[in-house]
N, C-alpha and C. Protein backbone atom coordinates (compact mmCIF):
# COMPACT_ATOMS: atom_id res chain seq x y z
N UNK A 1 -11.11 5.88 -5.95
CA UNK A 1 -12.50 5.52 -5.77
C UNK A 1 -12.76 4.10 -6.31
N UNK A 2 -12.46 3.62 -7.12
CA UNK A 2 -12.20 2.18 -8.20
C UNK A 2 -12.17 1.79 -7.10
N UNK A 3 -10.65 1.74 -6.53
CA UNK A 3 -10.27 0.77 -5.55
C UNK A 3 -11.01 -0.04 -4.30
N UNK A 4 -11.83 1.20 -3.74
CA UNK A 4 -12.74 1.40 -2.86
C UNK A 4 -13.49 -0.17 -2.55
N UNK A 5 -13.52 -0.89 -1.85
CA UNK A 5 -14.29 -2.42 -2.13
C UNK A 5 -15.95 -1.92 -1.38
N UNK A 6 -16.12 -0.91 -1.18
CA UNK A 6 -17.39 -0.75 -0.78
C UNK A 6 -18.36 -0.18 -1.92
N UNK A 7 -17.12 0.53 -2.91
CA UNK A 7 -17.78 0.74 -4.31
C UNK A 7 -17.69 -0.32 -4.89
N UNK A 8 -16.77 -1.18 -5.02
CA UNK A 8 -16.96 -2.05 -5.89
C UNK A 8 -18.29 -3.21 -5.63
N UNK A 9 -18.34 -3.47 -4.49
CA UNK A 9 -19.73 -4.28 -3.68
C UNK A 9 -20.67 -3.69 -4.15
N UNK A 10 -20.92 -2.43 -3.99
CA UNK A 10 -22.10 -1.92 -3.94
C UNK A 10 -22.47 -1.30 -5.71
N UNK A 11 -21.40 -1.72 -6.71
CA UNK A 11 -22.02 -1.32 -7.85
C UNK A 11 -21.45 -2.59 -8.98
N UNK A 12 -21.34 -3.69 -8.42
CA UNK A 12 -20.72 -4.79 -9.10
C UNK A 12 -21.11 -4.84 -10.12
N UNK A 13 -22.79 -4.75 -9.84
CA UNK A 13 -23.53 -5.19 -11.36
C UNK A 13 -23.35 -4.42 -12.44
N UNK A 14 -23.29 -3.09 -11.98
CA UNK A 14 -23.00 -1.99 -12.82
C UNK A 14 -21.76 -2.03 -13.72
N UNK A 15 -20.93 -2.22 -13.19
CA UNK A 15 -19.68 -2.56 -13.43
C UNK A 15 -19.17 -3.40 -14.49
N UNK A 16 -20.10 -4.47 -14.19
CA UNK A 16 -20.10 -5.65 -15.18
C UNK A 16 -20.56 -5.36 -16.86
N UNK A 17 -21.55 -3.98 -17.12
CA UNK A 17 -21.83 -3.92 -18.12
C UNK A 17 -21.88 -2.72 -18.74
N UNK A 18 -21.22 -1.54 -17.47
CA UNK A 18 -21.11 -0.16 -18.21
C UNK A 18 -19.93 0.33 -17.50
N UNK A 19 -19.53 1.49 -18.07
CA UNK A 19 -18.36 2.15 -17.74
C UNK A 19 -18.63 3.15 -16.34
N UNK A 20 -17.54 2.94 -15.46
CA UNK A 20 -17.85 3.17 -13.84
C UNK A 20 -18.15 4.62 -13.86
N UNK A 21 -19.52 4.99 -13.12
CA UNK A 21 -19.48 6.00 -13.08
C UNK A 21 -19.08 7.29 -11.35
N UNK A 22 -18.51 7.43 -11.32
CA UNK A 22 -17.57 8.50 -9.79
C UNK A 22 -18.51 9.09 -9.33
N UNK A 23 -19.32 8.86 -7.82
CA UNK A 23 -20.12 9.50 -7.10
C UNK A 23 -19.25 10.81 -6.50
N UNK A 24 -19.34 11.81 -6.21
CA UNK A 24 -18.53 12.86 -5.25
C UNK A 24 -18.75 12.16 -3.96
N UNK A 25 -17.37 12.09 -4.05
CA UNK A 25 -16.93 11.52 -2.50
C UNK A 25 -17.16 12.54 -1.66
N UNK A 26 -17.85 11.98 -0.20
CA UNK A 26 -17.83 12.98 1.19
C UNK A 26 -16.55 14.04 1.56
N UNK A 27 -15.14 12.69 1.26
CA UNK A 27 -13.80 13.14 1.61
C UNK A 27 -13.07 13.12 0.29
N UNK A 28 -13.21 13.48 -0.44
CA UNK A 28 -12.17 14.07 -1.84
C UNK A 28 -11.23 13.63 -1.76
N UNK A 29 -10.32 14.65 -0.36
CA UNK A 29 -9.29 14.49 -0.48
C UNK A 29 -8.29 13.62 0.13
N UNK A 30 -9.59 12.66 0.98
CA UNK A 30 -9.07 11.59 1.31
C UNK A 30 -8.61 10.30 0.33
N UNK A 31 -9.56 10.43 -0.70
CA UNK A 31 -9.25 9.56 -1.57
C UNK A 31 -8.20 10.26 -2.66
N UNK A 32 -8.00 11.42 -2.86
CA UNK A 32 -7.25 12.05 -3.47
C UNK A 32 -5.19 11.82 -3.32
N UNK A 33 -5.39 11.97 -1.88
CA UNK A 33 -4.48 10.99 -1.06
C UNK A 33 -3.65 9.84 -1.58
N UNK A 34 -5.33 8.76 -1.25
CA UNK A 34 -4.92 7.70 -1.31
C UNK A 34 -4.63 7.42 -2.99
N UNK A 35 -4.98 7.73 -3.76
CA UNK A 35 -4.76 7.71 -5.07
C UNK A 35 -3.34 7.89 -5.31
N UNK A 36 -2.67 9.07 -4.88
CA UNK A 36 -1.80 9.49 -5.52
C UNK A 36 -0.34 8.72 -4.83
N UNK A 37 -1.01 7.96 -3.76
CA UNK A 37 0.14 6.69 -2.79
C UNK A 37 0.23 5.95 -3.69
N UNK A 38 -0.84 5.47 -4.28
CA UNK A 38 -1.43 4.16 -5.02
C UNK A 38 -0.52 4.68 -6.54
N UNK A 39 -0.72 5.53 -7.00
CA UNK A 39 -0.01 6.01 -8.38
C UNK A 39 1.40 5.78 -7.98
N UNK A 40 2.12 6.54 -7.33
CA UNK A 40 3.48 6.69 -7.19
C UNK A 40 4.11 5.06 -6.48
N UNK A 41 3.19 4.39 -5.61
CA UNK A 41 3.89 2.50 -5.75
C UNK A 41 3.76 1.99 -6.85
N UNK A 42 2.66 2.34 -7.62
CA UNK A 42 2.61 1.33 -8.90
C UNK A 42 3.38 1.59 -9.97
N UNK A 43 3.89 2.89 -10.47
CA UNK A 43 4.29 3.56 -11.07
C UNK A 43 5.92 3.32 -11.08
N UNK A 44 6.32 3.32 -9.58
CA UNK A 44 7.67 3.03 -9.39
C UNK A 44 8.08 1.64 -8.68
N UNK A 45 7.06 0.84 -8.89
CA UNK A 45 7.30 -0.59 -8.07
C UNK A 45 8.27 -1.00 -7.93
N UNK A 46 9.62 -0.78 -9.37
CA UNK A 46 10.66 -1.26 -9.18
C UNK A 46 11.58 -0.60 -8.44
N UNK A 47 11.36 0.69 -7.52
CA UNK A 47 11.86 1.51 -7.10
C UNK A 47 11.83 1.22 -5.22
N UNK A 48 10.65 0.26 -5.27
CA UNK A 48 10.11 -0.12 -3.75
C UNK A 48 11.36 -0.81 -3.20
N UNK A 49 11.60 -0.60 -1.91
CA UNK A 49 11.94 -1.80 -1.27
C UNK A 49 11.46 -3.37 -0.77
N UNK A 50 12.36 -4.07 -0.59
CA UNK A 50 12.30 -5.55 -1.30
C UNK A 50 11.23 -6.21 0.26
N UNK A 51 10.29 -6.84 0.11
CA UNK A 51 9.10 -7.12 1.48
C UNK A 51 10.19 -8.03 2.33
N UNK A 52 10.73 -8.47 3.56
CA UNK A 52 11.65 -8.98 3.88
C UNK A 52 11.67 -10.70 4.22
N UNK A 53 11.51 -11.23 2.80
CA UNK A 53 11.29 -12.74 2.93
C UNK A 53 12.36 -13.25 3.09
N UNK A 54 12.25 -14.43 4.02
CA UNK A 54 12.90 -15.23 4.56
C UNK A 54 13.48 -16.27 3.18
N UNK A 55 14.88 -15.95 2.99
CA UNK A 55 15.34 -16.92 2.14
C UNK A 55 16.08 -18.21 2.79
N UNK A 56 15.70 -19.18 2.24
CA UNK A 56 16.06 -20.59 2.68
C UNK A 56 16.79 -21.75 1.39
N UNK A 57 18.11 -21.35 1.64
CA UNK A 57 18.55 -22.62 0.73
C UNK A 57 19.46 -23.75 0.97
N UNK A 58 19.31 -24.07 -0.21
CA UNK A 58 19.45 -25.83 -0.03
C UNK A 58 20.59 -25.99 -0.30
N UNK A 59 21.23 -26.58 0.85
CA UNK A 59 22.88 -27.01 0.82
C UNK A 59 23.51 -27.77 0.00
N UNK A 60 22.59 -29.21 -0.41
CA UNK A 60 22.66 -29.84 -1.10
C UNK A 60 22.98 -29.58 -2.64
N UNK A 61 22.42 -28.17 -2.82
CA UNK A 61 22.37 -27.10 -3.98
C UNK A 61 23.59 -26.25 -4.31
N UNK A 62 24.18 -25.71 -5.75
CA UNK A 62 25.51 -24.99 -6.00
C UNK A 62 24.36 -23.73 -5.98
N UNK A 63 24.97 -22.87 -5.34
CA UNK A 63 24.39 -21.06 -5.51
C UNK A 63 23.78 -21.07 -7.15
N UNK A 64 22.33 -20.59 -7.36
CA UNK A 64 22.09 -21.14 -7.94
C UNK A 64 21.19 -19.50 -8.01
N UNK A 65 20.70 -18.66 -8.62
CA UNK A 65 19.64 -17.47 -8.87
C UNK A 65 18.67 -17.19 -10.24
N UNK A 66 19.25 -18.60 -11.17
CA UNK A 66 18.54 -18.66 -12.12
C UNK A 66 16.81 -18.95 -11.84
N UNK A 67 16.06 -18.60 -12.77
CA UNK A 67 14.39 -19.38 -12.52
C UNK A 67 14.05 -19.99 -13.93
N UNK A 68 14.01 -20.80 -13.50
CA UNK A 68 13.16 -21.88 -14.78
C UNK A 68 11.77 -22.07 -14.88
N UNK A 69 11.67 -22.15 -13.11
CA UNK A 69 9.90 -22.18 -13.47
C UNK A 69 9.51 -22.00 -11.54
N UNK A 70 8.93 -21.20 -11.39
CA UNK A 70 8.94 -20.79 -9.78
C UNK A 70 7.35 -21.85 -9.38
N UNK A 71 7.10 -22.11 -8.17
CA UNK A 71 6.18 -22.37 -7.99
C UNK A 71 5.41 -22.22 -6.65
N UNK A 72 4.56 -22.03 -6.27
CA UNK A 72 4.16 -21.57 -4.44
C UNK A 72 3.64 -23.02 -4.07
N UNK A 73 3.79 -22.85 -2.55
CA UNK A 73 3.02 -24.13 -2.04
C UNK A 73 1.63 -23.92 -2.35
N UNK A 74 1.48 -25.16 -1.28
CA UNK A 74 -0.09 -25.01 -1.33
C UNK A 74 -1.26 -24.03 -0.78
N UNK A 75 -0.26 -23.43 0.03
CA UNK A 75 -0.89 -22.98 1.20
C UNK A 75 -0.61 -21.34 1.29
N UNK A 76 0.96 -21.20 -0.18
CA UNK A 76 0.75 -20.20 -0.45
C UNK A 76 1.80 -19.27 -0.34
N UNK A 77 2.43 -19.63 1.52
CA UNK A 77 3.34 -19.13 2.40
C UNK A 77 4.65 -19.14 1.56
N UNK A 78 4.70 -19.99 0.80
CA UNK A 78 6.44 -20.21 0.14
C UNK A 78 6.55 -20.21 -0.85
N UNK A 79 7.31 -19.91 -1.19
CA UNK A 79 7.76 -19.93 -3.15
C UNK A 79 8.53 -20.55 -3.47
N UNK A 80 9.33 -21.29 -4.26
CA UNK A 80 9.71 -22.50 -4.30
C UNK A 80 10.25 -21.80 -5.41
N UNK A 81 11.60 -20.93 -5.77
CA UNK A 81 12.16 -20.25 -6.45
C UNK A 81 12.67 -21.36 -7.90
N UNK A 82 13.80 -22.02 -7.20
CA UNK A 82 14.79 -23.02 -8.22
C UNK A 82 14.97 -24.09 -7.07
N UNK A 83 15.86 -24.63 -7.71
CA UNK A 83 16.20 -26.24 -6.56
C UNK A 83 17.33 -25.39 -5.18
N UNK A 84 17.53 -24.49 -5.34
CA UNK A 84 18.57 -23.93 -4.56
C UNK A 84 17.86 -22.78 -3.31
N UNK A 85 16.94 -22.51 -3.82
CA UNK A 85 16.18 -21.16 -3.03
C UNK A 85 14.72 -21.35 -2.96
N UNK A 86 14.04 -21.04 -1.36
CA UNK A 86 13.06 -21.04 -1.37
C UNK A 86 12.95 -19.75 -0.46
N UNK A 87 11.78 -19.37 -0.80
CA UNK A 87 11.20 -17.57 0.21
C UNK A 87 10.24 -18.06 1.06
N UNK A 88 10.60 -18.11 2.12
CA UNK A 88 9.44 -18.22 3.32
C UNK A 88 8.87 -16.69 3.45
N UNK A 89 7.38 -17.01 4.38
CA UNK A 89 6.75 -15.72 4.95
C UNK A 89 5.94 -14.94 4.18
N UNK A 90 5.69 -15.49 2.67
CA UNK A 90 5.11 -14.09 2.42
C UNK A 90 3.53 -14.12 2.53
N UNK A 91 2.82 -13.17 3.19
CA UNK A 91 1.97 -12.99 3.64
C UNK A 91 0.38 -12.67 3.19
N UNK A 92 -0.26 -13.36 3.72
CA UNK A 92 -1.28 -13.69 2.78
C UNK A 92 -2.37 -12.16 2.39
N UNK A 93 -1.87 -11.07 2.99
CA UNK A 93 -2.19 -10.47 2.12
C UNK A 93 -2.03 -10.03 0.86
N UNK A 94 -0.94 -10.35 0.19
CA UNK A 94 -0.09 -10.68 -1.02
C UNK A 94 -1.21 -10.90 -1.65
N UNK A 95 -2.22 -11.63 -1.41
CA UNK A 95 -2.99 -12.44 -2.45
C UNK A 95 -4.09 -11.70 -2.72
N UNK A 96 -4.61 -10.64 -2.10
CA UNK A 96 -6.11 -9.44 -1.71
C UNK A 96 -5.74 -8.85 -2.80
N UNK A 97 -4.54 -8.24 -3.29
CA UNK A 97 -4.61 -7.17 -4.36
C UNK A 97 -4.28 -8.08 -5.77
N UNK A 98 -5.34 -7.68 -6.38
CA UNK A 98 -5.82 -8.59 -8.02
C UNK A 98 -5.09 -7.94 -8.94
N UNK A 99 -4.73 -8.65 -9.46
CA UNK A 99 -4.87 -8.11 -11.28
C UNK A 99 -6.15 -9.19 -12.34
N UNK A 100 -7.47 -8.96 -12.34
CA UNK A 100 -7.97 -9.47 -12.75
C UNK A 100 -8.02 -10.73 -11.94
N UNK A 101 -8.03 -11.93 -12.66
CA UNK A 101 -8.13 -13.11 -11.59
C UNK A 101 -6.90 -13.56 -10.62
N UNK A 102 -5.97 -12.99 -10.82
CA UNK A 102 -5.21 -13.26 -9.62
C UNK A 102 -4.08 -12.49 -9.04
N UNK A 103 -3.40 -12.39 -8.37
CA UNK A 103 -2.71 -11.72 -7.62
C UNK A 103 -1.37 -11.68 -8.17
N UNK A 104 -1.20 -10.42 -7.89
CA UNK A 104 0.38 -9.81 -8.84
C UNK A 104 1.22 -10.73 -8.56
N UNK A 105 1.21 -11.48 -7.68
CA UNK A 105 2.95 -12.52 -7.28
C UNK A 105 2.31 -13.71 -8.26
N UNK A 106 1.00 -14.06 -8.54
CA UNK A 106 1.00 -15.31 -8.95
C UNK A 106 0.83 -14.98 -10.75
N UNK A 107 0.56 -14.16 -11.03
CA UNK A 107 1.22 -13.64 -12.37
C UNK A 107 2.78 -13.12 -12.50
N UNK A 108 3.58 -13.09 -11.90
CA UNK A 108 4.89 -13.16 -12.07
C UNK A 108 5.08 -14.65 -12.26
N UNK A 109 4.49 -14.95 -11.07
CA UNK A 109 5.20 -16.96 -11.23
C UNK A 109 4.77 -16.86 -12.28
N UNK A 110 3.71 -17.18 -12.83
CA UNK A 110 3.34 -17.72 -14.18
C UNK A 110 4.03 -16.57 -15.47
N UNK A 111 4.70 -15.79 -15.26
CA UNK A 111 4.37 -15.21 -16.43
C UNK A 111 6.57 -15.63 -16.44
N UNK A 112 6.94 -15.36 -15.38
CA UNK A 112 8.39 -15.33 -15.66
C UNK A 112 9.24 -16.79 -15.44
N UNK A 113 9.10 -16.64 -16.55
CA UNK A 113 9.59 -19.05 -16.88
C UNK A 113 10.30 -18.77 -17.61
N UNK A 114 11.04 -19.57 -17.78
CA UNK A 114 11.68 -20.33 -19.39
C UNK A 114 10.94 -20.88 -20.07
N UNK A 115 10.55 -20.74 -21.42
CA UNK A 115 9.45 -21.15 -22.05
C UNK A 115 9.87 -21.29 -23.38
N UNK A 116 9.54 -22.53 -24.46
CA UNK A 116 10.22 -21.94 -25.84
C UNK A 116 8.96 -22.44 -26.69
N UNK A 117 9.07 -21.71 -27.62
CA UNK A 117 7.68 -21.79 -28.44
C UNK A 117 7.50 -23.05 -29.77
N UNK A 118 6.80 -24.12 -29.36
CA UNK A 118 6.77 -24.97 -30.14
C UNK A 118 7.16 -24.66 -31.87
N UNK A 119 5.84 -23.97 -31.99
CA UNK A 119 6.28 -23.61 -33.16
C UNK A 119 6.99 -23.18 -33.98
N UNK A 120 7.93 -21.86 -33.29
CA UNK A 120 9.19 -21.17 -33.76
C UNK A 120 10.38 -21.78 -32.80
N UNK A 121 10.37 -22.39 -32.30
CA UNK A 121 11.63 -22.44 -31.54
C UNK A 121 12.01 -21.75 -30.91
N UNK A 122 11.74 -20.39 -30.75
CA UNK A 122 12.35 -19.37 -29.98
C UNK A 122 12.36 -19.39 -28.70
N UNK A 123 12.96 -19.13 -27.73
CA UNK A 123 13.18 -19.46 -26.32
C UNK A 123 13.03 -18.10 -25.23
N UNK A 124 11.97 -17.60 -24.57
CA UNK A 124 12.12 -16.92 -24.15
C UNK A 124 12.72 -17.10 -22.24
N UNK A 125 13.22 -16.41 -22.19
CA UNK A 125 14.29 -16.28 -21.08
C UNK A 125 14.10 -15.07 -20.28
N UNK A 126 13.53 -14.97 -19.41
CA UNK A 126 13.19 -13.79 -18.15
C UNK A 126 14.81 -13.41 -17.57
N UNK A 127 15.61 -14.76 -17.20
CA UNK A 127 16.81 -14.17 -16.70
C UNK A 127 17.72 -13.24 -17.06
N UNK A 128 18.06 -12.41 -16.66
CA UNK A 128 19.10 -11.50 -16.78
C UNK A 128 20.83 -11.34 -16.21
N UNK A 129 21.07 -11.98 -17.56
CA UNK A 129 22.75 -12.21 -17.22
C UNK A 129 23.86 -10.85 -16.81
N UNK A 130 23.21 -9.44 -17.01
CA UNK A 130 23.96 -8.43 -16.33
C UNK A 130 23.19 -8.17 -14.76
N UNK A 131 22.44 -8.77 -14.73
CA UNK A 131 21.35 -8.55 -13.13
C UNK A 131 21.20 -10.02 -12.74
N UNK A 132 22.01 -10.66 -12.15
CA UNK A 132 21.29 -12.24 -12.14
C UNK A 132 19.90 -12.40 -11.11
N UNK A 133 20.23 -11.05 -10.09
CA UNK A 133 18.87 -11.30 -8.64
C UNK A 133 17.85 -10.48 -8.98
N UNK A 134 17.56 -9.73 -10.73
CA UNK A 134 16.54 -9.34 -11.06
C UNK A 134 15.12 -9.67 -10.16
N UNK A 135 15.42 -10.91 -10.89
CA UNK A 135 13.85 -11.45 -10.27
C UNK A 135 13.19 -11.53 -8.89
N UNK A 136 14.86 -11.98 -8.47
CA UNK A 136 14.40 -12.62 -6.89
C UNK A 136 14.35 -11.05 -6.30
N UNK A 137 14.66 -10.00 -7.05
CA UNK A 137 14.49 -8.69 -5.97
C UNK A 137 12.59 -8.19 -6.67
N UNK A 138 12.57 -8.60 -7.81
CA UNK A 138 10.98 -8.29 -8.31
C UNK A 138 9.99 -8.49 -7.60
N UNK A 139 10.57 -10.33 -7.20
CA UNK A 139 9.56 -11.30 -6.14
C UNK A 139 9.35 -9.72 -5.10
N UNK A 140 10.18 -9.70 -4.28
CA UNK A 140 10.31 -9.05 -3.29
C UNK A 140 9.54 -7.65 -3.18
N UNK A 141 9.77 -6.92 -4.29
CA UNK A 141 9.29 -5.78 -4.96
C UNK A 141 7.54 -6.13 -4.95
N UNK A 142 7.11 -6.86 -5.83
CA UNK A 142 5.92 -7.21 -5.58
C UNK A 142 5.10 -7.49 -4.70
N UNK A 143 5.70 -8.15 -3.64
CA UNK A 143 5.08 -8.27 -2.31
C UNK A 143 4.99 -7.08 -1.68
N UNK A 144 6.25 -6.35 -1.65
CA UNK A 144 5.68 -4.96 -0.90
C UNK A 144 4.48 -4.37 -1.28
N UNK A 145 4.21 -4.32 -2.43
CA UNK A 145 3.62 -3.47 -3.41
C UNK A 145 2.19 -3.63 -3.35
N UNK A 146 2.24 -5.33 -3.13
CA UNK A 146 1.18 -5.93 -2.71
C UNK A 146 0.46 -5.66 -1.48
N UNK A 147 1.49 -6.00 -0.49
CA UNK A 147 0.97 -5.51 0.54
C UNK A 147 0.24 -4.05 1.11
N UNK A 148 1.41 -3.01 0.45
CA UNK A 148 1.05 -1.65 0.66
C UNK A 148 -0.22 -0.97 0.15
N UNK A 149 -0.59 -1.75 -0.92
CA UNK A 149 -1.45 -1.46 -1.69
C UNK A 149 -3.18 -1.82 -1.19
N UNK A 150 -2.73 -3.20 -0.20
CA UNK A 150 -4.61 -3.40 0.46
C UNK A 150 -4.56 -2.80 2.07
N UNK A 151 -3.37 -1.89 2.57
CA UNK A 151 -3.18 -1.16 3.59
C UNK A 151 -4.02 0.04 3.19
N UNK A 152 -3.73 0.47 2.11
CA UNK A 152 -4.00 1.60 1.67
C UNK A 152 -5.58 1.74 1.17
N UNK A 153 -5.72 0.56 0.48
CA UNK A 153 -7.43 0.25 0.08
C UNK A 153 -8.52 0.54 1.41
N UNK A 154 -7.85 -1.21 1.97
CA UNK A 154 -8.17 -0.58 3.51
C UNK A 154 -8.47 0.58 4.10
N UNK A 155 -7.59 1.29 4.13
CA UNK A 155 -7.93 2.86 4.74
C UNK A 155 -8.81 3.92 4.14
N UNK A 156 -9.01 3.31 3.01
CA UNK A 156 -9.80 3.88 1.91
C UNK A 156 -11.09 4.73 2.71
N UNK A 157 -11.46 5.95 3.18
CA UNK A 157 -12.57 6.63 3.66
C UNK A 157 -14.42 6.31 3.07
N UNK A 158 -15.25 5.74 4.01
CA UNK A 158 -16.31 5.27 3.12
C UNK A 158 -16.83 6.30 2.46
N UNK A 159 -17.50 5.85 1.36
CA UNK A 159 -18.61 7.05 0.03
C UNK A 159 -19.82 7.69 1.02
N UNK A 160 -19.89 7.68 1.89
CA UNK A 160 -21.06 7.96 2.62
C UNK A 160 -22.56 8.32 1.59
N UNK A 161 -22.54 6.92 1.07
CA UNK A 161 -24.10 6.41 0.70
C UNK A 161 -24.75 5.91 1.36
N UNK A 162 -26.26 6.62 1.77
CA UNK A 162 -26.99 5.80 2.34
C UNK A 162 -28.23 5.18 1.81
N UNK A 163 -28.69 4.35 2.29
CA UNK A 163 -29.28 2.98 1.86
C UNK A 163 -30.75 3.49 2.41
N UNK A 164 -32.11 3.65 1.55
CA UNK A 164 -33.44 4.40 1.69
C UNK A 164 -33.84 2.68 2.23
N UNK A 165 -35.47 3.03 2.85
CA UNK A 165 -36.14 1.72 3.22
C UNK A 165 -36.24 0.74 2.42
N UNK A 166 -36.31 0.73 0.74
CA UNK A 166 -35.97 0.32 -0.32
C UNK A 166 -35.39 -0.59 -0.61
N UNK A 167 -34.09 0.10 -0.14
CA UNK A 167 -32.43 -0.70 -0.49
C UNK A 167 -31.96 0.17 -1.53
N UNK A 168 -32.49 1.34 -2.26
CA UNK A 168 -32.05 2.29 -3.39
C UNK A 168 -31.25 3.01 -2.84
N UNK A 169 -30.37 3.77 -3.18
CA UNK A 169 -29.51 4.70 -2.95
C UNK A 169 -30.04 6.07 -1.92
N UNK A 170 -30.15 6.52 -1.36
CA UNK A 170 -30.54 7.84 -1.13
C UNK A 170 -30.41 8.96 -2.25
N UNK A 171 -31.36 9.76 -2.52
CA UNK A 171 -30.91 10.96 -3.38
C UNK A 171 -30.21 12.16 -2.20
């Protein structure tokens, strides 16, 4: 029901300053459904199969699967892995399902870098030297996940609220 963007539209304000409260849905068990799709991708994301992006690399480049620091174009379509690999195709619904302000692929970019901490020195390192295509199968993982996930919103069955001469809710 959360998911629902016709609940979320229609009780934004609410939302913003109290804890959501669950109308009885028309179709229960439509959303009951869709919930429990939504539980079992998120739950096992790493379990998904990989969304089928177009990998493109650079000749000029030695085989190369490390990430130092990933980055997307402008426009969104590409990911710009390392100097060796880039992912064409991924699709702009990728970007509809949030985590807060932005979209699960663009919190991976940002979150999985090489990074070392001024202050302590310590170096944190996302790569994984017994898994080297960790990531690049995560990328992949995520997009499905992404995608499947505003298919599913999408299909989401409306609350069948109706709207009095008002604009108030119907009782």
């Amino acid at each position: 029901m959360l998911h629902s963007p016709e609940y979320r539209e229609r009780y934004a304000a609410n939302l913003k300053r109290e804890l959501p409260r669950i109308p009885l849905a028309p179709d229960f068990w439509g959303f009951a459904k869709a919930g429990e799709r939504l539980a079992d991708l998120h739950v096992n994301y790493e379990k998904q199969p990989e969304y089928p992006l177009e990998r493109v690399e650079n000749p000029k480049e030695k085989l190369n699967l490390r990430v130092d620091k990933m980055r997307l174009s402008k426009d969104k379509s590409l990911l710009i892995y390392n100097s060796f690999l880039t992912l064409k195709g991924i699709p702009p619904e990728t970007y509809e399902y949030r985590l807060g302000n932005r979209s699960a692929l663009e919190w991976i970019v940002d979150q999985y870098q090489v990074s070392t901490d001024k202050r302590s020195g310590i170096t944190n390192d996302p790569n994984r030297e017994d898994d080297p295509e960790y990531i690049l199968r995560l990328v992949g993982q995520v997009v499905q996940v992404s995608v499947e996930t505003v298919k599913i919103v999408k299909a989401l069955p409306g609350l069948g609220i109706q709207e009095s001469a008002k604009g108030k809710a119907a009782q």
